[in-house]
N, C-alpha and C. Protein backbone atom coordinates (compact mmCIF):
# COMPACT_ATOMS: atom_id res chain seq x y z
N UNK A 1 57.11 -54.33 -30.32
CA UNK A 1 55.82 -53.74 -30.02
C UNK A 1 55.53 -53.75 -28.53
N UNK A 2 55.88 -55.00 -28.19
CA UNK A 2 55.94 -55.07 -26.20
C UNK A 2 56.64 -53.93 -25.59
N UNK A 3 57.61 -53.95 -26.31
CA UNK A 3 58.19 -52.47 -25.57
C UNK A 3 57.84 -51.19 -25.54
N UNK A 4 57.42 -50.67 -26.77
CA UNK A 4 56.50 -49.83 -26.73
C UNK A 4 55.36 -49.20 -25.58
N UNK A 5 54.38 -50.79 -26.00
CA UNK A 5 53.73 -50.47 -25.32
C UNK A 5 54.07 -51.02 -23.51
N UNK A 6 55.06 -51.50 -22.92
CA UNK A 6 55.58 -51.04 -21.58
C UNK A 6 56.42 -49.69 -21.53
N UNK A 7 57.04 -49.32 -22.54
CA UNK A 7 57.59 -47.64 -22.32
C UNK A 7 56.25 -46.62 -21.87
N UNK A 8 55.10 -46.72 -22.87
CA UNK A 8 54.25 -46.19 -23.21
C UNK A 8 53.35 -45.95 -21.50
N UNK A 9 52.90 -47.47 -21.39
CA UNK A 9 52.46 -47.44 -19.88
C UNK A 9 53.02 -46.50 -19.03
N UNK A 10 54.57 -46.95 -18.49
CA UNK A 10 55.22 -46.54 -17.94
C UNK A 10 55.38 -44.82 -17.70
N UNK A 11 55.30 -44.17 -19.26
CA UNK A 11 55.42 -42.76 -19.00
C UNK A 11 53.94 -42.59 -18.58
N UNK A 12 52.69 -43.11 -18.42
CA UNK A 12 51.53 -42.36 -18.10
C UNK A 12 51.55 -42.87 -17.09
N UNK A 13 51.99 -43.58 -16.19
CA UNK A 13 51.86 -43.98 -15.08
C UNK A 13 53.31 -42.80 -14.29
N UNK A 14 53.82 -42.62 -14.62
CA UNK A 14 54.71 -41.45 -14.19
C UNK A 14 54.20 -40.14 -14.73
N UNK A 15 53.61 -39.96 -15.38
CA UNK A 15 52.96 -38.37 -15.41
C UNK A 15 51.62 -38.31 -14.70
N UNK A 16 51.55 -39.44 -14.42
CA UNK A 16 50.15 -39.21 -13.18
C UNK A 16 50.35 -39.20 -11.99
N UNK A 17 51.78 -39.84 -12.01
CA UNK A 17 51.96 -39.56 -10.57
C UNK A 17 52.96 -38.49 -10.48
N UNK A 18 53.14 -37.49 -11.44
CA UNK A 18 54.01 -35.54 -10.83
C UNK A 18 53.17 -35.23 -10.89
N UNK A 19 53.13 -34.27 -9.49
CA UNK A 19 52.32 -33.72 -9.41
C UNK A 19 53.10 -32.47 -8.85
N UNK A 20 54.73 -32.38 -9.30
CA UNK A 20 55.11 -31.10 -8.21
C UNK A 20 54.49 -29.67 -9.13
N UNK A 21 54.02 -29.10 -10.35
CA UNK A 21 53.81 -28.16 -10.35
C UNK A 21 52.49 -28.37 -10.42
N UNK A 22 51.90 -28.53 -9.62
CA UNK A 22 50.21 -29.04 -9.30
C UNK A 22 49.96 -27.77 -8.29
N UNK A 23 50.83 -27.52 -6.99
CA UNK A 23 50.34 -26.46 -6.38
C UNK A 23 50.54 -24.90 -6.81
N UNK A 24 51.25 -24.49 -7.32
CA UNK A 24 51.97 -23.50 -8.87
C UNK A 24 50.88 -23.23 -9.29
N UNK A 25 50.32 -24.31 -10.09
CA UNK A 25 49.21 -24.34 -10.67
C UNK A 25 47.28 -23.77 -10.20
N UNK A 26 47.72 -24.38 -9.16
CA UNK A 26 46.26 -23.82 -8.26
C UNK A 26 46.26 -22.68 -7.83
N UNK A 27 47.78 -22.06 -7.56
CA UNK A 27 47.75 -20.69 -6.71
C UNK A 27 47.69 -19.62 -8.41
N UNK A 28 48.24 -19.85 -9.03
CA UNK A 28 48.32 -19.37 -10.24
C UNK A 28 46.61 -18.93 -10.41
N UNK A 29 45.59 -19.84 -10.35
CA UNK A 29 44.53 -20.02 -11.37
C UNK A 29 43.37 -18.67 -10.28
N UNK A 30 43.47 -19.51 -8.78
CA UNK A 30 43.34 -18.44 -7.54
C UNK A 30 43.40 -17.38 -8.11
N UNK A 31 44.83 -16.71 -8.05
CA UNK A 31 44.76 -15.53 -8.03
C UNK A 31 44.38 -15.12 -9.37
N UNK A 32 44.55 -15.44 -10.50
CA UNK A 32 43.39 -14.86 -11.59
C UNK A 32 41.92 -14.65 -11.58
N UNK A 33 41.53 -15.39 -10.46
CA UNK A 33 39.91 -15.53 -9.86
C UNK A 33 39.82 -14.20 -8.85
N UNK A 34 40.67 -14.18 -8.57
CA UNK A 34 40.48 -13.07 -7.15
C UNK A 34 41.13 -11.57 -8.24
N UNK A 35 42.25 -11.70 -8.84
CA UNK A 35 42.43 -10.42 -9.74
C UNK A 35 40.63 -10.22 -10.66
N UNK A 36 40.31 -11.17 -10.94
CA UNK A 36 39.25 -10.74 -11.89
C UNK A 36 38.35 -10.49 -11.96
N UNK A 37 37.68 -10.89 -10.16
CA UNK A 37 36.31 -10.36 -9.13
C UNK A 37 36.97 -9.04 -8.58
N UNK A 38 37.87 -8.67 -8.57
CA UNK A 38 38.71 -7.21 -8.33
C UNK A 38 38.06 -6.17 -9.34
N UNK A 39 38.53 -6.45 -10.55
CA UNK A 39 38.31 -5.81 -11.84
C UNK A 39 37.32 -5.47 -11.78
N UNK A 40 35.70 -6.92 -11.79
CA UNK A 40 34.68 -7.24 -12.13
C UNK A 40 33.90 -6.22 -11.30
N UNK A 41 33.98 -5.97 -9.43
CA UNK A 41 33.55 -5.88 -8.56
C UNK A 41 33.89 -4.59 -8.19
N UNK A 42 35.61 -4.20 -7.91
CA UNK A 42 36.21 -3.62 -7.56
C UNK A 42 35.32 -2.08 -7.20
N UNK A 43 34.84 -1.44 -8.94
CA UNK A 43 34.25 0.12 -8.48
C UNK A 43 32.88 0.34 -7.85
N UNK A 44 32.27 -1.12 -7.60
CA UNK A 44 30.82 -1.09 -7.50
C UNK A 44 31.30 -1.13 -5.35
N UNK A 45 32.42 -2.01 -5.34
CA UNK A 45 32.47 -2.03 -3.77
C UNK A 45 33.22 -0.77 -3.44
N UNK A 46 33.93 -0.05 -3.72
CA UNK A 46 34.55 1.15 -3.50
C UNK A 46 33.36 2.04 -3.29
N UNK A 47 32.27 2.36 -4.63
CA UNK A 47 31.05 2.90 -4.53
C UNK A 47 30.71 2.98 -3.06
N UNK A 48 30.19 1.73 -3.00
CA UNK A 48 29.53 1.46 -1.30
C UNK A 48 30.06 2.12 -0.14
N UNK A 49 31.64 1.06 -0.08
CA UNK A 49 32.54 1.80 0.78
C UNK A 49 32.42 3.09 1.10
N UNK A 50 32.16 4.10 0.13
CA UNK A 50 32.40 5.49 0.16
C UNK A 50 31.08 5.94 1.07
N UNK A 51 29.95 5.27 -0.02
CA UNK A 51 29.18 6.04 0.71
C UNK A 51 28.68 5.64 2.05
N UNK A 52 29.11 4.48 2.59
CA UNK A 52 29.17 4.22 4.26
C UNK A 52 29.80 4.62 4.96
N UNK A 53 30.93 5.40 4.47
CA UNK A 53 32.03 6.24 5.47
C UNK A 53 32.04 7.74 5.40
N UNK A 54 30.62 8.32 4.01
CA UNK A 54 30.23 9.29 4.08
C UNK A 54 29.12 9.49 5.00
N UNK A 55 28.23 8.39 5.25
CA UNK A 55 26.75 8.71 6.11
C UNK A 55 27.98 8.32 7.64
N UNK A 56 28.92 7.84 7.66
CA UNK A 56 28.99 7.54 9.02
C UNK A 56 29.87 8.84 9.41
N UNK A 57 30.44 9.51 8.14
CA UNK A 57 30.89 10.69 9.42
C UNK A 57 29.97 12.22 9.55
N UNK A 58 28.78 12.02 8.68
CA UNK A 58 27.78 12.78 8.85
C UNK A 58 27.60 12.72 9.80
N UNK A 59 27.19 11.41 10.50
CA UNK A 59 26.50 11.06 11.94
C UNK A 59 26.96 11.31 12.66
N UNK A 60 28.51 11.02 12.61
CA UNK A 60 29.47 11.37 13.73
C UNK A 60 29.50 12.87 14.01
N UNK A 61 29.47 14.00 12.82
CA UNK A 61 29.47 15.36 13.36
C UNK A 61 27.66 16.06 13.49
N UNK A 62 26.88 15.32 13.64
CA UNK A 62 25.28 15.74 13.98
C UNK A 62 25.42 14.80 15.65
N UNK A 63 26.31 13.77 15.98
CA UNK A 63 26.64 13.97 17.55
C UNK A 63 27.16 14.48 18.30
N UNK A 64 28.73 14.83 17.43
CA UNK A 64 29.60 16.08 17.90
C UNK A 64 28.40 17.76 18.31
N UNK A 65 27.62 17.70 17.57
CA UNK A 65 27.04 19.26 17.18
C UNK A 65 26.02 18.96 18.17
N UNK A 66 25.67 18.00 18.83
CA UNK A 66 24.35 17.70 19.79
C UNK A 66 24.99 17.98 21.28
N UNK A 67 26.45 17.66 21.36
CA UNK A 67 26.81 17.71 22.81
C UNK A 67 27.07 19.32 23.12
């Protein structure tokens, strides 16, 4: 039964200390956060985009047309 429970210890004291697919793991979870504010976000900021690069080249040719 002693052995057991020192095997037993032993493996949770070694799975607490790997940690090599720990950073795998974080970049993994990241980019599902950033793919999914893409998705979430994506046509509402394109929207915008558009129409700030539509009023800005309005402006630009009502200065062209002033000189």
């Amino acid at each position: 039964m002693k052995f057991l429970n020192t095997l037993r210890n032993r493996f949770r004291k070694s799975l607490i200390a790997n940690q090599s697919g720990q950073g795998a793991t974080e970049y993994i979870l990241l980019l599902v956060v950033v793919v999914g504010m893409v998705v979430a976000f994506g046509p509402k900021i394109k929207k915008a985009i558009n129409e700030k690069t539509d009023s800005l080249t309005g402006d630009m040719g009502k200065v062209n047309s002033d000189m």
